[in-house]
Protein backbone atom coordinates (compact mmCIF):
# COMPACT_ATOMS: atom_id res chain seq x y z
CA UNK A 1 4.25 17.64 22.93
CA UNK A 2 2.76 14.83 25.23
CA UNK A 3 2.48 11.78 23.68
CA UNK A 4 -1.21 12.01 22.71
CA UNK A 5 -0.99 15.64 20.85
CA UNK A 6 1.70 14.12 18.89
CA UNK A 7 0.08 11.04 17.90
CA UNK A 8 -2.90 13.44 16.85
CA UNK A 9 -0.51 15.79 14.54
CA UNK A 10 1.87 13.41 13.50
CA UNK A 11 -0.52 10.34 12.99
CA UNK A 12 2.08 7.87 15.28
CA UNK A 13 2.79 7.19 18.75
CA UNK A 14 6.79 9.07 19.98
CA UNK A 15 7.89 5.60 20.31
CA UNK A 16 6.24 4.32 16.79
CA UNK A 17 8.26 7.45 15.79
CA UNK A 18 11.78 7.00 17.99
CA UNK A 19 11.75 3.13 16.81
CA UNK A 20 11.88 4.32 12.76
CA UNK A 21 14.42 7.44 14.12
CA UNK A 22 17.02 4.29 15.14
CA UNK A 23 16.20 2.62 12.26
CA UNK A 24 16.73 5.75 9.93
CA UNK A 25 19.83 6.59 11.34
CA UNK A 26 21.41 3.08 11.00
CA UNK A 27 21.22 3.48 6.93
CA UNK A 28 22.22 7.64 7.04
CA UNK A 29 24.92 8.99 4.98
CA UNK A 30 24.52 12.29 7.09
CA UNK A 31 22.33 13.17 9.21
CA UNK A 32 22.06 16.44 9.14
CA UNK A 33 21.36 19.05 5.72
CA UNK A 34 21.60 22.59 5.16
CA UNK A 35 20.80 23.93 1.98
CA UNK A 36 21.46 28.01 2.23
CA UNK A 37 20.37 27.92 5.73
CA UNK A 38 21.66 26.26 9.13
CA UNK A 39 21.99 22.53 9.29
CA UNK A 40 18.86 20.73 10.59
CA UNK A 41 19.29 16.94 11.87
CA UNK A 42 17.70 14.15 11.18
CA UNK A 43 14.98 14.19 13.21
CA UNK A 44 13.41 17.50 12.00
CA UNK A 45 13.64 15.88 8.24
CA UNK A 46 11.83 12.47 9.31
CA UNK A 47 9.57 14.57 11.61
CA UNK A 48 8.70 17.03 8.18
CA UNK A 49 8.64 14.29 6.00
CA UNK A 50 6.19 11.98 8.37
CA UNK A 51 3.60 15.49 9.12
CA UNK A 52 3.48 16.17 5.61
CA UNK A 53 2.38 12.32 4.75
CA UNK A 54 0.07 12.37 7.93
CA UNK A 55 -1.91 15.57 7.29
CA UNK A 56 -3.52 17.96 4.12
CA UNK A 57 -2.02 20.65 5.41
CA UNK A 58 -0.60 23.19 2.49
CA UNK A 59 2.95 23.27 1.65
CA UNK A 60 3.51 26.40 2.28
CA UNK A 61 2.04 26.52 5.13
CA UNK A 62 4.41 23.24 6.40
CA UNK A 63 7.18 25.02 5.34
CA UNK A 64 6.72 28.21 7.50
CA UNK A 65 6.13 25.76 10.30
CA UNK A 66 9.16 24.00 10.28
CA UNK A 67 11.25 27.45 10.11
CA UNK A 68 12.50 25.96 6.11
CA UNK A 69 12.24 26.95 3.04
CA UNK A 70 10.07 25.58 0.37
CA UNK A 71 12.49 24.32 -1.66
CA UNK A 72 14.60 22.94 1.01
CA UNK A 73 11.05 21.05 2.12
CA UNK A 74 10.95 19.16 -0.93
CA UNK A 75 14.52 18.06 -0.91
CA UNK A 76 13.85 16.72 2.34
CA UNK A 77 11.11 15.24 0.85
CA UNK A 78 13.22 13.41 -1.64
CA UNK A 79 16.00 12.54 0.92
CA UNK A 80 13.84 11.32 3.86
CA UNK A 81 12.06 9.09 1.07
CA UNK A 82 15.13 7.61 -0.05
CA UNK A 83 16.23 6.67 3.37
CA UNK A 84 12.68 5.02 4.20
CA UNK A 85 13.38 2.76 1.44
CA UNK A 86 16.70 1.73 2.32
CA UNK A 87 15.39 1.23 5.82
CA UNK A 88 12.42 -1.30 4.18
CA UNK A 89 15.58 -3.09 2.53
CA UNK A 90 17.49 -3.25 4.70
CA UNK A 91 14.45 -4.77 7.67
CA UNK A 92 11.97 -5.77 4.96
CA UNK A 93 9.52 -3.83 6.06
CA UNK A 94 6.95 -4.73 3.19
CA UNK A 95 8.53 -8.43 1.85
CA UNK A 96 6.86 -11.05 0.39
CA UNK A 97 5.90 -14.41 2.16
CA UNK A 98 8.47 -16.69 2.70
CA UNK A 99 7.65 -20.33 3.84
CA UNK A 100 7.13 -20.49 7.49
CA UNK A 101 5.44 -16.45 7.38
CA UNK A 102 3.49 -17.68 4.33
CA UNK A 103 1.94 -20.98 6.06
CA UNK A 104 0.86 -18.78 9.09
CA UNK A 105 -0.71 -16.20 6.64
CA UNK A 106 -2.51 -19.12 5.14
CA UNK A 107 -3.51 -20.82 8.65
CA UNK A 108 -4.52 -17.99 9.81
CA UNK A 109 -7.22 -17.07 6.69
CA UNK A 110 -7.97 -20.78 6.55
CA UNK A 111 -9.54 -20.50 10.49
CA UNK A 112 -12.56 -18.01 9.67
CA UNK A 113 -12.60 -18.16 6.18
CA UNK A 114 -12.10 -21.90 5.25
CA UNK A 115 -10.03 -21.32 2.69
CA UNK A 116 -6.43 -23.20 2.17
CA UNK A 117 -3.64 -21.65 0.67
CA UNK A 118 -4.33 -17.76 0.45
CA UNK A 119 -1.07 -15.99 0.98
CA UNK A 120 -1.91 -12.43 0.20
CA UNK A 121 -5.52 -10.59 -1.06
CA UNK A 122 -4.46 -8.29 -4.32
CA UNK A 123 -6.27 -4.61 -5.03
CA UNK A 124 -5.37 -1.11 -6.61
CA UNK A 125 -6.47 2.21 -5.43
CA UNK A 126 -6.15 5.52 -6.65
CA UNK A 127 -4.32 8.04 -5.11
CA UNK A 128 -5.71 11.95 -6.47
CA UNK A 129 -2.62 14.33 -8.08
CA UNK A 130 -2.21 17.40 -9.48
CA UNK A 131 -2.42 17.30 -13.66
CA UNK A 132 0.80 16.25 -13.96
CA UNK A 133 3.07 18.32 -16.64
CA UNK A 134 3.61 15.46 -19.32
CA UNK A 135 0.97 12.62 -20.64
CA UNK A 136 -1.55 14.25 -18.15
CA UNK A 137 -4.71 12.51 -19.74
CA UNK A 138 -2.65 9.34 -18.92
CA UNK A 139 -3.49 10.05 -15.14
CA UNK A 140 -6.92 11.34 -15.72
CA UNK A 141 -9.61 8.20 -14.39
CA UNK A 142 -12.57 7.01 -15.57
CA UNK A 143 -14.20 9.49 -12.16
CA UNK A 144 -12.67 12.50 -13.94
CA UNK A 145 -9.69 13.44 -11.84
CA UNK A 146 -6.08 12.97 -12.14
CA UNK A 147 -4.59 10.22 -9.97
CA UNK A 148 -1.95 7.21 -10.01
CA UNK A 149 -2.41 3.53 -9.10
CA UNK A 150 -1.39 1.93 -5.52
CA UNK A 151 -1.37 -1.42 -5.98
CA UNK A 152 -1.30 -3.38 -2.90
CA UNK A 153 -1.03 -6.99 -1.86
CA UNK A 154 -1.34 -7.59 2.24
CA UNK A 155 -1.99 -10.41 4.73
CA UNK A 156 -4.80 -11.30 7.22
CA UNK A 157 -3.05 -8.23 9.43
CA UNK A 158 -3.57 -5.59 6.89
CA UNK A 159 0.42 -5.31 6.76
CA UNK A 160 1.06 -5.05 2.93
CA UNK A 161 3.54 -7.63 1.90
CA UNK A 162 4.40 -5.78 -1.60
CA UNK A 163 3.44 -2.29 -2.98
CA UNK A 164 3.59 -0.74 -6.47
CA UNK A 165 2.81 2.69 -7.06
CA UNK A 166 3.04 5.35 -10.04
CA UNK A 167 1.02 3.69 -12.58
CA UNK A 168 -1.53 6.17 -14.81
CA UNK A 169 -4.62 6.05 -13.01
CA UNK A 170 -6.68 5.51 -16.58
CA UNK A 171 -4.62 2.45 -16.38
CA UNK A 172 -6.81 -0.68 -15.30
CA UNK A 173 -5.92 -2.92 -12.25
CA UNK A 174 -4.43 -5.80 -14.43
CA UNK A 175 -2.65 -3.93 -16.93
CA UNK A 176 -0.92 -2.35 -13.78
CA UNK A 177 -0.45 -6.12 -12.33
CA UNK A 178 1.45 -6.60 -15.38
CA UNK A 179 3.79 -3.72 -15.34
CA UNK A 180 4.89 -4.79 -11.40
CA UNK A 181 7.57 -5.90 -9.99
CA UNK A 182 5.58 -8.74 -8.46
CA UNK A 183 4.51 -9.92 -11.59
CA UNK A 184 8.07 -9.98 -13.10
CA UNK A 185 9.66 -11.79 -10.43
CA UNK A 186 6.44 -14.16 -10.47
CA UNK A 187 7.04 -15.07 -14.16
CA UNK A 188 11.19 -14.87 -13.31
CA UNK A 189 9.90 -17.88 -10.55
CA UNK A 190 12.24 -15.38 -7.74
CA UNK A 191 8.99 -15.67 -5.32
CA UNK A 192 7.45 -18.49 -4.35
CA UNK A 193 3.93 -20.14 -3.58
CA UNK A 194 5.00 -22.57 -1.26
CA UNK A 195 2.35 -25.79 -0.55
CA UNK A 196 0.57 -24.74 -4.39
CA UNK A 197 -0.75 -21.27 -2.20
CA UNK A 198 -1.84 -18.47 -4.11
CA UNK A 199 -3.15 -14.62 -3.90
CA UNK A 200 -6.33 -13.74 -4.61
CA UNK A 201 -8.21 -10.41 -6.41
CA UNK A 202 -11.61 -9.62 -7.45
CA UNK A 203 -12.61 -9.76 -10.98
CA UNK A 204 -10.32 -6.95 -12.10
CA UNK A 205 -7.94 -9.65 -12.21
CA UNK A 206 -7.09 -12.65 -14.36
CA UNK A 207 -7.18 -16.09 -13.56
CA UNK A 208 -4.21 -18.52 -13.02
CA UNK A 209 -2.58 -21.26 -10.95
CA UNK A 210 -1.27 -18.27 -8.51
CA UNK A 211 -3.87 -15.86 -8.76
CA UNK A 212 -7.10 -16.96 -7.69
CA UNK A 213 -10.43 -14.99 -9.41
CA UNK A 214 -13.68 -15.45 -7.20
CA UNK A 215 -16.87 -15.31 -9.25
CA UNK A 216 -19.34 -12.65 -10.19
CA UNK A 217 -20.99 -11.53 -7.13
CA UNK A 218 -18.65 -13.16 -4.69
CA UNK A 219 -15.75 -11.83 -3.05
CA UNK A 220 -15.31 -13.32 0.14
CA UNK A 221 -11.52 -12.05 0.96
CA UNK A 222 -10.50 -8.56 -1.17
CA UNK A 223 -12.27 -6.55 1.67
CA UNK A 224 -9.24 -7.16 3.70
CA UNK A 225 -7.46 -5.34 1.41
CA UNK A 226 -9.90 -2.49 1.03
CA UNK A 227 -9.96 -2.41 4.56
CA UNK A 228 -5.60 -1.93 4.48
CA UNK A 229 -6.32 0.95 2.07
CA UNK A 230 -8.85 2.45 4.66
CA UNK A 231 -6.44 2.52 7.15
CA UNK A 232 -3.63 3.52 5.18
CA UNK A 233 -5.59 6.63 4.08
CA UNK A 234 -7.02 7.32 7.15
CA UNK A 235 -3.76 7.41 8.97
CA UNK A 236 -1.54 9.19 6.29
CA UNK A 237 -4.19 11.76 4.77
CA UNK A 238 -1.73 13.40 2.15
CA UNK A 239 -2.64 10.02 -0.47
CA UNK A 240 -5.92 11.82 -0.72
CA UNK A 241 -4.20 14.39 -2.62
CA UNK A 242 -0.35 14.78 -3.89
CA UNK A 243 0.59 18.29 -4.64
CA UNK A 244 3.51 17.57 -6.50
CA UNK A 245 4.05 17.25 -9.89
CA UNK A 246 7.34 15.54 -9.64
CA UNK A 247 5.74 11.76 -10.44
CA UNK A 248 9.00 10.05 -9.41
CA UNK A 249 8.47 11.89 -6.02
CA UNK A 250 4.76 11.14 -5.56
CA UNK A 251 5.74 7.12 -6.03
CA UNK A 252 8.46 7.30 -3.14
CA UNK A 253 5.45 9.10 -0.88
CA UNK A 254 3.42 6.72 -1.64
CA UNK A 255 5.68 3.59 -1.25
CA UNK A 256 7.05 5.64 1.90
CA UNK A 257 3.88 6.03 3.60
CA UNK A 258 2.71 2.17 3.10
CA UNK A 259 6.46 1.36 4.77
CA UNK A 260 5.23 3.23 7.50
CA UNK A 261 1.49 2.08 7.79
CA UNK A 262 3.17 -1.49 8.09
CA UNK A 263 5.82 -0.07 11.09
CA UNK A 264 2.59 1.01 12.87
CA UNK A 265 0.94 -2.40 12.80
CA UNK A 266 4.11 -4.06 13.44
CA UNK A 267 4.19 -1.65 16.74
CA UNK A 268 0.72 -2.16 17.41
CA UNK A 269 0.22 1.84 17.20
CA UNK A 270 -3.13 2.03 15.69
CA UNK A 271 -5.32 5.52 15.98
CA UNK A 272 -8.61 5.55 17.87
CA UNK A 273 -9.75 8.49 15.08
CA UNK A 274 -9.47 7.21 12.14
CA UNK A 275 -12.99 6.42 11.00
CA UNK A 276 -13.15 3.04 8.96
CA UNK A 277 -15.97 3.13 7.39
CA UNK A 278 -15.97 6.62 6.02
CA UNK A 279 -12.39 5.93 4.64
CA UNK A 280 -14.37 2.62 2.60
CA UNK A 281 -17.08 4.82 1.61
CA UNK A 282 -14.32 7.06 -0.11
CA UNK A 283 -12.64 4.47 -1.65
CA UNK A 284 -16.18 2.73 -3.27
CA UNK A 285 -16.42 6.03 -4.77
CA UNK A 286 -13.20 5.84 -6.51
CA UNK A 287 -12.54 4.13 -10.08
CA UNK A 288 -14.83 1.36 -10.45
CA UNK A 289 -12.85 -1.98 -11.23
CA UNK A 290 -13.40 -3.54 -14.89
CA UNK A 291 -13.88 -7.15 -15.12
CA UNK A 292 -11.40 -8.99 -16.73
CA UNK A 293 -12.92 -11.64 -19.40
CA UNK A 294 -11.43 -15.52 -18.62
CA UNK A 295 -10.69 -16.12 -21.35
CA UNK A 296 -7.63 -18.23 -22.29
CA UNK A 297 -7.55 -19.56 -18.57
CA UNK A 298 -5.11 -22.28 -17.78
CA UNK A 299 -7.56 -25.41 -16.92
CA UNK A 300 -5.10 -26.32 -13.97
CA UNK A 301 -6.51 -23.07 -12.46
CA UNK A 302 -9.95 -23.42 -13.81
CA UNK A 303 -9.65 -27.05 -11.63
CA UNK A 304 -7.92 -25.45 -8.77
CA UNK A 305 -10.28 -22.84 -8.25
CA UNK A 306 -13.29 -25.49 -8.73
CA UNK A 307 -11.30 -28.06 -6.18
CA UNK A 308 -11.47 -24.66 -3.68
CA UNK A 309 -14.94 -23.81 -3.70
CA UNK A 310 -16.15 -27.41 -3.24
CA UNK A 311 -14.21 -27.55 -0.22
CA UNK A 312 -15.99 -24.16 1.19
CA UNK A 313 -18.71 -26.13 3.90
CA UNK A 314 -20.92 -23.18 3.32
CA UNK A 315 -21.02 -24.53 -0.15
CA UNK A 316 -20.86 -28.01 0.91
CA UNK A 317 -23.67 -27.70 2.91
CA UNK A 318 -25.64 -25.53 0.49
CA UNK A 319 -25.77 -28.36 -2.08
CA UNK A 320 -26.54 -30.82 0.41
């Protein structure tokens, strides 16, 4: 293929896609499979493995056109999956803020936005599934379909700096902040907030000295993070529905393909076709977030988050 007809069928640029190849390949245990048929290498699994995640396309139909079998499709599946996930160890791919990364996050959302100390803007998406076999009402959402939580946390670039997915999808946004692994290692102090910085959520969320709540009404930041979901959608249009049942395989897809949405940005490989705002539109129509009540608030939070909107100037100059 030139190198625009594959970026148009396999939703990256060849070198987007020869960069995570190397990168693959340095974490392989072998690199090439054959299950009841001849061995295929490594770059036919990532290159089934990234078309399924980038398209709608049936599996049956992605089967017959990489010359496999169904079953040996999904194994690759699993397998390609597995090895995206070593890879995001191994480079951190999706890691959280450390110090000097975390004070440029912060600078640069302080420039436009006036605000000191934001680190990361939190949100949760759902991705559509099949009824899964077990617990199925579990997964159906308050929009009537079956679907699991994403939730995300990303920078001022959109790159998502951690990513949990699997959750129910009747499940709201802060009950699946506190099943996380953020939220464990938060409370287990093994991340920091360097310079007293902090995340920030809509009103899904609860209020506390990390985790700053705007108020009704006003959510100055969390498009940027509806705005990472667009893209991620748009680019990889298999989250819009997962035709597996296998849940444990629909969280490494989804965990996969947000490894890969942050490759692209890091690569500046971004796709002239995917259409923002009718990838926002979809998401507005999906569960509507449920305000969480503050109640029980820690007053150092209730003070920080005071101390943060008197030092907005839009504010300032408002009351003036």
């Amino acid at each position: 293929m030139a190198d625009h007809q594959f970026q148009l069928h396999f939703r990256m640029s060849t070198t987007t896609f020869e960069y995570l190849l190397h990168a693959v390949y340095g974490v392989r245990q072998n690199s090439t499979v054959s299950v009841g048929q001849p061995q295929f290498n490594l770059d036919k699994q990532l290159m089934i493995t990234v078309w399924y995640l980038g398209n709608l396309e049936s599996f049956r139909s992605l089967a017959n056109r990489f010359a496999i079998s169904k079953s040996t499709c999904w194994e690759t599946l699993y397998r390609t999956c597995r090895l995206l996930l070593k890879v995001n160890k191994k480079l951190k791919i999706i890691s959280w803020p450390h110090v000097n990364r975390a004070n440029e996050i912060s600078q640069s959302i302080d420039r436009p936005y006036h605000m000191q100390g934001v680190i990361g803007m939190i949100d949760g998406t759902a991705i559509e599934i099949n009824a899964p076999k077990e617990h199925r009402m579990s997964y159906f959402n308050r929009k009537s379909y079956f679907s699991v939580v994403l939730q995300g946390i990303c920078d001022h670039n959109m790159l998502f700096t951690d990513v949990y997915a699997g959750q129910p999808g009747s499940k709201h946004d802060y009950a699946v902040f506190e099943k996380s692994d953020i939220f464990e290692r938060i409370n287990n102090k093994e991340v920091s907030f360097p310079g007293n910085s902090y995340i920030i959520g809509d009103l899904a969320y609860k209020l506390s000295n990390f985790f700053m709540v705007g108020f009704k009404h006003n959510r100055p930041l969390s498009q940027r993070e509806k705005n990472a979901f667009a893209l991620l959608k748009g680019r990889f249009r298999r989250l819009k529905l997962l035709e597996t049942q296998s849940l444990d395989l629909i969280a490494m897809l989804i965990v996969s393909a947000c490894i890969l949405h942050n490759v692209c940005i890091m690569e500046s490989d971004l796709l002239d076709n995917i259409d923002t705002e009718e990838e926002l539109r979809e998401l507005r129509q999906g569960p509507e977030d449920q305000e969480v009540l503050e109640q029980n608030a820690d007053n150092e939070a209730i003070v920080k988050r005071l101390d943060i909107v008197n030092s907005l100037p839009l504010l300032r100059n408002n009351n003036a």
